[in-house]
Protein backbone atom coordinates (compact mmCIF):
# COMPACT_ATOMS: atom_id res chain seq x y z
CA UNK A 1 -55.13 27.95 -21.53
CA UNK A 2 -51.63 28.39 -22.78
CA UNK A 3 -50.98 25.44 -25.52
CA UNK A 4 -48.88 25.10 -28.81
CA UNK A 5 -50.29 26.09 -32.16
CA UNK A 6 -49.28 26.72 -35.44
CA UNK A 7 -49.13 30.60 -37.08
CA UNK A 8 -48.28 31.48 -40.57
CA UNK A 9 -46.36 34.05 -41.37
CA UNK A 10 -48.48 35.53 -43.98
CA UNK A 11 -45.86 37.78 -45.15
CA UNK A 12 -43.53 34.68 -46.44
CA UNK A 13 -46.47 32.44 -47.35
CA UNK A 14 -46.74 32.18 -51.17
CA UNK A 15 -50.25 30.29 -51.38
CA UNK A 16 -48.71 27.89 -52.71
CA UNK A 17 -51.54 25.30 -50.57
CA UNK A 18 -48.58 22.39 -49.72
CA UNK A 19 -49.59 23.01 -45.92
CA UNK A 20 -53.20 22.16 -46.60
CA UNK A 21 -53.01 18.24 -47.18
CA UNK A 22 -50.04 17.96 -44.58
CA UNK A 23 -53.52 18.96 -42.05
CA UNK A 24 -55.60 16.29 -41.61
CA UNK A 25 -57.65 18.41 -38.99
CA UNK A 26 -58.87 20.18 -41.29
CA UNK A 27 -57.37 23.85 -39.90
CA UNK A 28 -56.00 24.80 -42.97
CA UNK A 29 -57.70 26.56 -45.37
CA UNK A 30 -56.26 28.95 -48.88
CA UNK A 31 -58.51 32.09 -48.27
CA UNK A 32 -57.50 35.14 -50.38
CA UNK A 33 -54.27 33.52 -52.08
CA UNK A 34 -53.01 32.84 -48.14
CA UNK A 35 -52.60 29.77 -46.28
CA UNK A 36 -54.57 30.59 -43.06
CA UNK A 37 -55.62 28.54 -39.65
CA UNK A 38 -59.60 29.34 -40.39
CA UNK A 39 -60.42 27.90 -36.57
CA UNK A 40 -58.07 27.03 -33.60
CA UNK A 41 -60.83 24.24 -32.39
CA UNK A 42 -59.60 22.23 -35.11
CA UNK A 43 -55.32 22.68 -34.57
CA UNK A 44 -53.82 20.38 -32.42
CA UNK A 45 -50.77 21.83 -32.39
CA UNK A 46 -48.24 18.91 -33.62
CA UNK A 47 -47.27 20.63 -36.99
CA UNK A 48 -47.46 18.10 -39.52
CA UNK A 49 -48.36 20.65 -41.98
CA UNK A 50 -44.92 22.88 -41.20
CA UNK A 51 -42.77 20.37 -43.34
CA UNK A 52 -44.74 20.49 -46.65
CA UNK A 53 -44.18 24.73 -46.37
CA UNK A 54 -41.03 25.32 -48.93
CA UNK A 55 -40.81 28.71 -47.53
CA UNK A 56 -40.58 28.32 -44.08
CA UNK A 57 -43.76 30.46 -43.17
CA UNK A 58 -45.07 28.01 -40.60
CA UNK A 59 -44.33 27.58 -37.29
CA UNK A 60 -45.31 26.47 -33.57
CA UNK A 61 -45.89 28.96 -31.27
CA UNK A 62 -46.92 28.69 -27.34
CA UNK A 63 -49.62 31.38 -27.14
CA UNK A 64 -52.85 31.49 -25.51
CA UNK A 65 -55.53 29.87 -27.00
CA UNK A 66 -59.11 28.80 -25.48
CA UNK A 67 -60.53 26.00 -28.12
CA UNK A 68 -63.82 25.55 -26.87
CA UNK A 69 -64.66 29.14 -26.61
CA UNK A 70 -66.07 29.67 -29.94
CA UNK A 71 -67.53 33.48 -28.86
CA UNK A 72 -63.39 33.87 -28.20
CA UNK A 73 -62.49 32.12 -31.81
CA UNK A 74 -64.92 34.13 -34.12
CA UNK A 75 -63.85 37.60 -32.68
CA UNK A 76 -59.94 37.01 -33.38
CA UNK A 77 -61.34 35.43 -37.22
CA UNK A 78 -63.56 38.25 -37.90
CA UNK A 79 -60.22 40.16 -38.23
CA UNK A 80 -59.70 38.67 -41.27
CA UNK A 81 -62.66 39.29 -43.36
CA UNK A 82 -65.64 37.63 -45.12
CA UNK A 83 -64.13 35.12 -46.92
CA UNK A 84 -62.70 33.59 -43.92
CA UNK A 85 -65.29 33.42 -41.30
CA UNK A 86 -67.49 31.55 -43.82
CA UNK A 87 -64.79 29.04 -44.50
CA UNK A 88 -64.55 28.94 -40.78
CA UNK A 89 -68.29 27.95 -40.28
CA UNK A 90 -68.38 26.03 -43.07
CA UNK A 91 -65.49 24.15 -41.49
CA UNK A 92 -67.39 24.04 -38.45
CA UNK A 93 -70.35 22.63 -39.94
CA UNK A 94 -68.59 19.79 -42.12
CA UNK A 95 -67.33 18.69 -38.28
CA UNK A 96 -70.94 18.89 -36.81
CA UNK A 97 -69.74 21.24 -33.80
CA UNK A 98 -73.34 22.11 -34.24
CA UNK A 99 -73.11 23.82 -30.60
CA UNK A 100 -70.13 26.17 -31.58
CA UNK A 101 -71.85 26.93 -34.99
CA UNK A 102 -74.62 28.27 -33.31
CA UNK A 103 -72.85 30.26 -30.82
CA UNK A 104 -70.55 31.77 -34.04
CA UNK A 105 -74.03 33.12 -35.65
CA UNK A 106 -75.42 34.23 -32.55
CA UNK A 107 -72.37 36.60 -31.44
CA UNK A 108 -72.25 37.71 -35.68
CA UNK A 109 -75.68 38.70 -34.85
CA UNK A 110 -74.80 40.60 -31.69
CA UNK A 111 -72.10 42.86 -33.90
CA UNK A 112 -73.80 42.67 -37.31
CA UNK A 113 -73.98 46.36 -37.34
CA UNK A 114 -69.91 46.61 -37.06
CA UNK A 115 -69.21 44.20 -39.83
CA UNK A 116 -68.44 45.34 -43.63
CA UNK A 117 -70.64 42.98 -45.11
CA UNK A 118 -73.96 41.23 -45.23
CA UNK A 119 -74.53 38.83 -42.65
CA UNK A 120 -77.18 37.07 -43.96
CA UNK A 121 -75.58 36.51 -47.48
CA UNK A 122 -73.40 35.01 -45.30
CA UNK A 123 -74.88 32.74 -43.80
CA UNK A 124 -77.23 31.53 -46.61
CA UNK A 125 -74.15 30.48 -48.01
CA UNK A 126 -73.26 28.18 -45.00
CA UNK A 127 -76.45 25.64 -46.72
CA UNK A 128 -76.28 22.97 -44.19
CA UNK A 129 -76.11 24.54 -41.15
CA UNK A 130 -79.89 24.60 -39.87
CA UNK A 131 -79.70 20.96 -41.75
CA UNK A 132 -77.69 19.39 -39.24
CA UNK A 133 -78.39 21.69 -36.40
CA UNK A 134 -79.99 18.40 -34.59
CA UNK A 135 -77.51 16.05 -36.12
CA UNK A 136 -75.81 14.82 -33.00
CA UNK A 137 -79.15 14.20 -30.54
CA UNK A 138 -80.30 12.14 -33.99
CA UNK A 139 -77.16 10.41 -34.55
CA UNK A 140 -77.14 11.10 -38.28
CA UNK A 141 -73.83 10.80 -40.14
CA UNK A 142 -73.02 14.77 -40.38
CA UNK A 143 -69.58 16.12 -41.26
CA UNK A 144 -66.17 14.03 -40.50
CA UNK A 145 -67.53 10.60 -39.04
CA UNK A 146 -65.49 10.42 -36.33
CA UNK A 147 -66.08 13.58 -34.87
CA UNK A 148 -70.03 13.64 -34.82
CA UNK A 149 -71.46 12.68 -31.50
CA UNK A 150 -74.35 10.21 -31.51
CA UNK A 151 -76.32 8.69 -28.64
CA UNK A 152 -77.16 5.35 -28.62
CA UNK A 153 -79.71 3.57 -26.42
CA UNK A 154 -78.74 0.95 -24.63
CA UNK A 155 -81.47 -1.78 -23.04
CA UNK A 156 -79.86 -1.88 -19.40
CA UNK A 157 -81.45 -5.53 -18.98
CA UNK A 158 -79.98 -6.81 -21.87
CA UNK A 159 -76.31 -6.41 -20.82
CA UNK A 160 -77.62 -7.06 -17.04
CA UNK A 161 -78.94 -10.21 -17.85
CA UNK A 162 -76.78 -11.12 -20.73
CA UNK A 163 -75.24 -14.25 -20.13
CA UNK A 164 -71.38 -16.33 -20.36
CA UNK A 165 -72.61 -18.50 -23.18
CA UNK A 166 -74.86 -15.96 -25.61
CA UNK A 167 -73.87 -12.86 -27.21
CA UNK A 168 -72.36 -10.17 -24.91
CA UNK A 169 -73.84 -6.82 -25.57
CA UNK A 170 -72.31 -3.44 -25.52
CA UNK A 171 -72.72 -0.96 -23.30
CA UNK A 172 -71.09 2.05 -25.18
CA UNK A 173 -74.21 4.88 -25.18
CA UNK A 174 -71.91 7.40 -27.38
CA UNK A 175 -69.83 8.08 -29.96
CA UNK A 176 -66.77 9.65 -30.40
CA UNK A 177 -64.78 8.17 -27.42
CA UNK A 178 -61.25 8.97 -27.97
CA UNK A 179 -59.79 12.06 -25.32
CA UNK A 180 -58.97 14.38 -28.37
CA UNK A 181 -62.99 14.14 -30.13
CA UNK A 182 -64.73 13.96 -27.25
CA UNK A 183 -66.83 17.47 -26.80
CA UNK A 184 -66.66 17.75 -22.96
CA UNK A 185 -69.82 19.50 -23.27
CA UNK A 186 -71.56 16.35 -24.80
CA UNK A 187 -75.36 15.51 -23.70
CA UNK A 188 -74.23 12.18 -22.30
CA UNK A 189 -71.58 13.88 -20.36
CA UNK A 190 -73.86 16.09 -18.49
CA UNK A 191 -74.31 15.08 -14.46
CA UNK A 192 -73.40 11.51 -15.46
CA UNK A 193 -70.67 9.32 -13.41
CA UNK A 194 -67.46 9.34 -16.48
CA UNK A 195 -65.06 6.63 -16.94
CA UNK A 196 -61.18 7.57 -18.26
CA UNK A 197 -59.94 4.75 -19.20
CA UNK A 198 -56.30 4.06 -20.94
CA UNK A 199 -56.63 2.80 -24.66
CA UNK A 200 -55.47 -0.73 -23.55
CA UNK A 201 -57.88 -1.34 -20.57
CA UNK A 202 -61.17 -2.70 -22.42
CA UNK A 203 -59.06 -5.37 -24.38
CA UNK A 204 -57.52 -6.31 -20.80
CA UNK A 205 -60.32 -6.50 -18.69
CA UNK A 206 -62.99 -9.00 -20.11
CA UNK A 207 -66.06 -7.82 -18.36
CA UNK A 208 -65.36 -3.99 -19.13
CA UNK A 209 -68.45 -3.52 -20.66
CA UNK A 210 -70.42 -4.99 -18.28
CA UNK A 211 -69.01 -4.26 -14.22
CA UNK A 212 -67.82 -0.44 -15.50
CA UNK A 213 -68.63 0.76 -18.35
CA UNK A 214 -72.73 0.40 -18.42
CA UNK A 215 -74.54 3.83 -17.38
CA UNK A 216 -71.91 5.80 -17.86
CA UNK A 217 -69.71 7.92 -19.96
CA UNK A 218 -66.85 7.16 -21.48
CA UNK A 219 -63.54 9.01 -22.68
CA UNK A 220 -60.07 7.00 -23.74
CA UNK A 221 -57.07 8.37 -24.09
CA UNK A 222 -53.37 6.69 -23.94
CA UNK A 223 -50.94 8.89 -21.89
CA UNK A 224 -47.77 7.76 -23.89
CA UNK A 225 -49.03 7.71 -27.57
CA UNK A 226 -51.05 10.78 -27.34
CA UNK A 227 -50.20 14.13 -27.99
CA UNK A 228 -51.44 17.43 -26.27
CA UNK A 229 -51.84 16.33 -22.84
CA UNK A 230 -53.05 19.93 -21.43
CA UNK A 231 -55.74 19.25 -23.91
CA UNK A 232 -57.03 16.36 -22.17
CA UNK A 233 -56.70 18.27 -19.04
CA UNK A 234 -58.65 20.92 -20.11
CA UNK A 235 -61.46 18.44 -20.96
CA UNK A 236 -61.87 17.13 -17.47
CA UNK A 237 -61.81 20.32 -16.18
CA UNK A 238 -64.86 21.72 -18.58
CA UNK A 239 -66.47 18.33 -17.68
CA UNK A 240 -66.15 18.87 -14.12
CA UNK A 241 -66.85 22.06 -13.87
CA UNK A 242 -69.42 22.81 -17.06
CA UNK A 243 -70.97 19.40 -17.45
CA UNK A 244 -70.71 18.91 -14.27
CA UNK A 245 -70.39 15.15 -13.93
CA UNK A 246 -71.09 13.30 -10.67
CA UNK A 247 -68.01 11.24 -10.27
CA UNK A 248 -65.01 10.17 -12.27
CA UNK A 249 -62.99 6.57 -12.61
CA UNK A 250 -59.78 6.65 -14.31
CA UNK A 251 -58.96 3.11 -15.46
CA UNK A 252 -54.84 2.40 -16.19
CA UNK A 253 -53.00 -0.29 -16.60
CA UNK A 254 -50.46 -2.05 -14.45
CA UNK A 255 -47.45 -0.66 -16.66
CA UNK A 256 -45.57 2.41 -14.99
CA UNK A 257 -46.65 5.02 -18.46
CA UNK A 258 -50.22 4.71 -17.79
CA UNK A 259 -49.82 6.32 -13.79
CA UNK A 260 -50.09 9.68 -16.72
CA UNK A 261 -53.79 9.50 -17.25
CA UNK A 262 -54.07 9.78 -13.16
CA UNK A 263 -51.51 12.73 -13.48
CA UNK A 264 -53.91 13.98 -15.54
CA UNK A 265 -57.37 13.41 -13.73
CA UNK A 266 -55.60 14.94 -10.34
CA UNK A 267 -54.38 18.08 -12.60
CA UNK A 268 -57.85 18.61 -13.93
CA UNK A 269 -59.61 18.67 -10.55
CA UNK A 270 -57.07 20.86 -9.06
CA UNK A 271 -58.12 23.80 -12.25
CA UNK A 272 -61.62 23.16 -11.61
CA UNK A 273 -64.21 24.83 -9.14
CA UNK A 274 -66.16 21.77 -8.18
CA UNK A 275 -64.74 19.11 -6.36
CA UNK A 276 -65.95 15.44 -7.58
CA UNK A 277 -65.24 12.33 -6.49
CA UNK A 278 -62.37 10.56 -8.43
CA UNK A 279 -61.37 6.41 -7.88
CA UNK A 280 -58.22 5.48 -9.57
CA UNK A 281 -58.54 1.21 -10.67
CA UNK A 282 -55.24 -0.35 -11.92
CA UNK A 283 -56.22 -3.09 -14.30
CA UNK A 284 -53.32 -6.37 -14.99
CA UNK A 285 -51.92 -7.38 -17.97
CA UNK A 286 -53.78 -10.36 -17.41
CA UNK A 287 -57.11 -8.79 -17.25
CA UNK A 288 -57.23 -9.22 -13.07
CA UNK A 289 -57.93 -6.04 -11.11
CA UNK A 290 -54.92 -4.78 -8.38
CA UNK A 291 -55.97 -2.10 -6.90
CA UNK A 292 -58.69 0.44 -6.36
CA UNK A 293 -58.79 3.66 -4.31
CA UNK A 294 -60.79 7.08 -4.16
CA UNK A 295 -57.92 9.49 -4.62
C-alpha cells in the first residue's frame, strides 16, 4: 500500500537523538551515531518526531510501504547492517509482534549465507525472544502493554443469563481493541463474525456488551480523531481476506462524521478477494438503535 512515512536524511542528521523521544512508537532508534526508522510496522506516519530535528533531516514522504509484511521489512533493514536489524528485533520483541519476530529469523535463516556476520550471535543477543514466543495465546504482560494481544475467556452463560439488577459482565474476549493495535492476523480474529464499532458507540448503547458484542471480535476506531485511515483499511482487508472472518458489523453513530468508518468497511471489501457479508447499525445519541441494513 502507498501510505505516509517518515525518512531521514542521513546525510544532514547529526545524531544528535532529539527525534527519538518526539516517537512514542517506538520507530526511532540512534544506531551507528544516526537517527534511523529501525521498523516501518511501528511508524505511523504523523511526524511528531520531525519538530524536535534542529537540522531539518526529517521528513514525510508518500512511498510504498507494506507494514505487516515483515519478510518485506527485514530485507530493506538488512541494508543497513548488524547493528540495526538487532535493534529492529529487539524492537519487535519489546512490542510482542511475536508472529513477525519469528518470520524476521526465519527469512535471516533462509539468507544466512549472504550476510557479513554471525547470525546466531545475533540472535542470542535478542534474550527474550523464545521467552515470549507464546506470550500472546498466554496473555502474559510482554513488551508495551497496550500492544500485546491476550485472550480472555468469557463464560457465555454468565453474560446470557446475567441479569438488570446484578453485576453485568463483559463480553470483551481480547485485548488490544483500538483500529491502530489491533494485529488483523489475531487468533480471535480468525473465521470469527467482527464488530467495527466507532469509539463512542459502547458508552451509547447500554446493552453493547450483551445483544453485539458477545462471540465476537472486536476493533474500534473513531473516523474523525484518528489518523491514518488507509491503515484501518488495510486491516479489514487482511482480515477479510487473511483471517478470513465470517461477517462484519460496523457500528456508527447518528452524527454525520461517523458515516467514515462505513466509508471505510465498503473500501476494504472492495481491495479484498473474498466477499463477506457486511451490516451497517446506526446507534442514537440516546442509546436507541435507527437503522440497520446489510450493505
Amino acid at each position: 500500500m502507498i501510505r505516509e512515512i517518515i525518512k531521514i536524511d542521513e546525510d544532514k542528521c547529526t545524531g544528535c537523538g532529539l527525534c527519538i523521544p518526539g516517537c512514542p512508537e517506538g520507530a526511532l532508534q540512534m544506531i551507528d551515531g544516526k537517527a534511523r526508522l529501525v521498523s516501518d510496522l511501528m511508524c505511523d506516519g504523523l511526524g511528531a518526531c520531525i519538530g524536535e530535528c534542529p537540522e531539518g533531516a526529517i521528513e514525510i514522504e508518500k512511498r510504498e510501504a507494506e507494514p505487516y509484511d515483515e519478510v518485506a521489512v527485514i530485507k530493506e533493514i538488512i541494508k543497513h547492517g548488524k547493528n540495526t536489524i538487532i535493534a529492529h528485533l529487539e524492537h519487535l520483541d519489546d512490542h510482542g509482534e511475536s508472529g513477525f519476530l519469528k518470520q524476521a529469523r526465519d527469512y535471516l535463516r533462509s539468507v544466512e549465507n549472504d550476510l557479513d556476520f554471525d547470525l546466531d550471535e545475533v540472535l542470542k543477543n535478542i534474550g527474550k525472544m523464545e521467552e515470549h514466543k507464546h506470550d500472546d495465546e498466554q496473555g502474559q504482560a510482554c513488551g508495551c502493554p497496550g500492544a500485546a494481544m491476550k485472550s480472555f475467556d468469557i463464560d457465555m452463560d454468565e453474560v446470557e443469563n446475567a441479569t438488570a439488577s446484578g453485576p453485568q459482565p463483559s463480553a470483551l474476549r481480547q485485548w488490544p481493541v483500538q483500529m491502530h493495535l489491533v494485529n488483523p492476523n489475531a487468533p480471535y480474529f480468525r473465521k470469527a463474525d467482527v464488530v467495527l464499532a466507532a469509539d463512542c458507540v459502547a458508552f451509547s448503547l447500554g446493552n453493547f456488551h450483551s445483544e453485539y458484542l458477545k462471540g465476537k471480535g472486536l476493533a474500534i476506531a473513531c473516523p474523525k480523531l484518528d489518523q491514518g485511515m488507509e491503515i484501518y483499511v488495510e486491516k479489514l482487508r487482511q482480515m477479510i481476506d487473511e483471517a478470513k472472518i465470517n461477517t462484519l458489523q460496523v457500528m456508527i453513530m447518528e452524527v454525520p462524521c461517523c458515516s467514515g468508518l462505513i466509508q471505510m468497511a465498503k473500501l476494504a471489501a472492495e481491495q479484498a478477494s473474498r466477499k463477506i457479508p457486511i451490516k451497517k447499525t446506526i446507534v442514537g445519541i440516546k442509546g436507541d438503535i435507527i437503522f440497520e441494513e446489510w450493505v
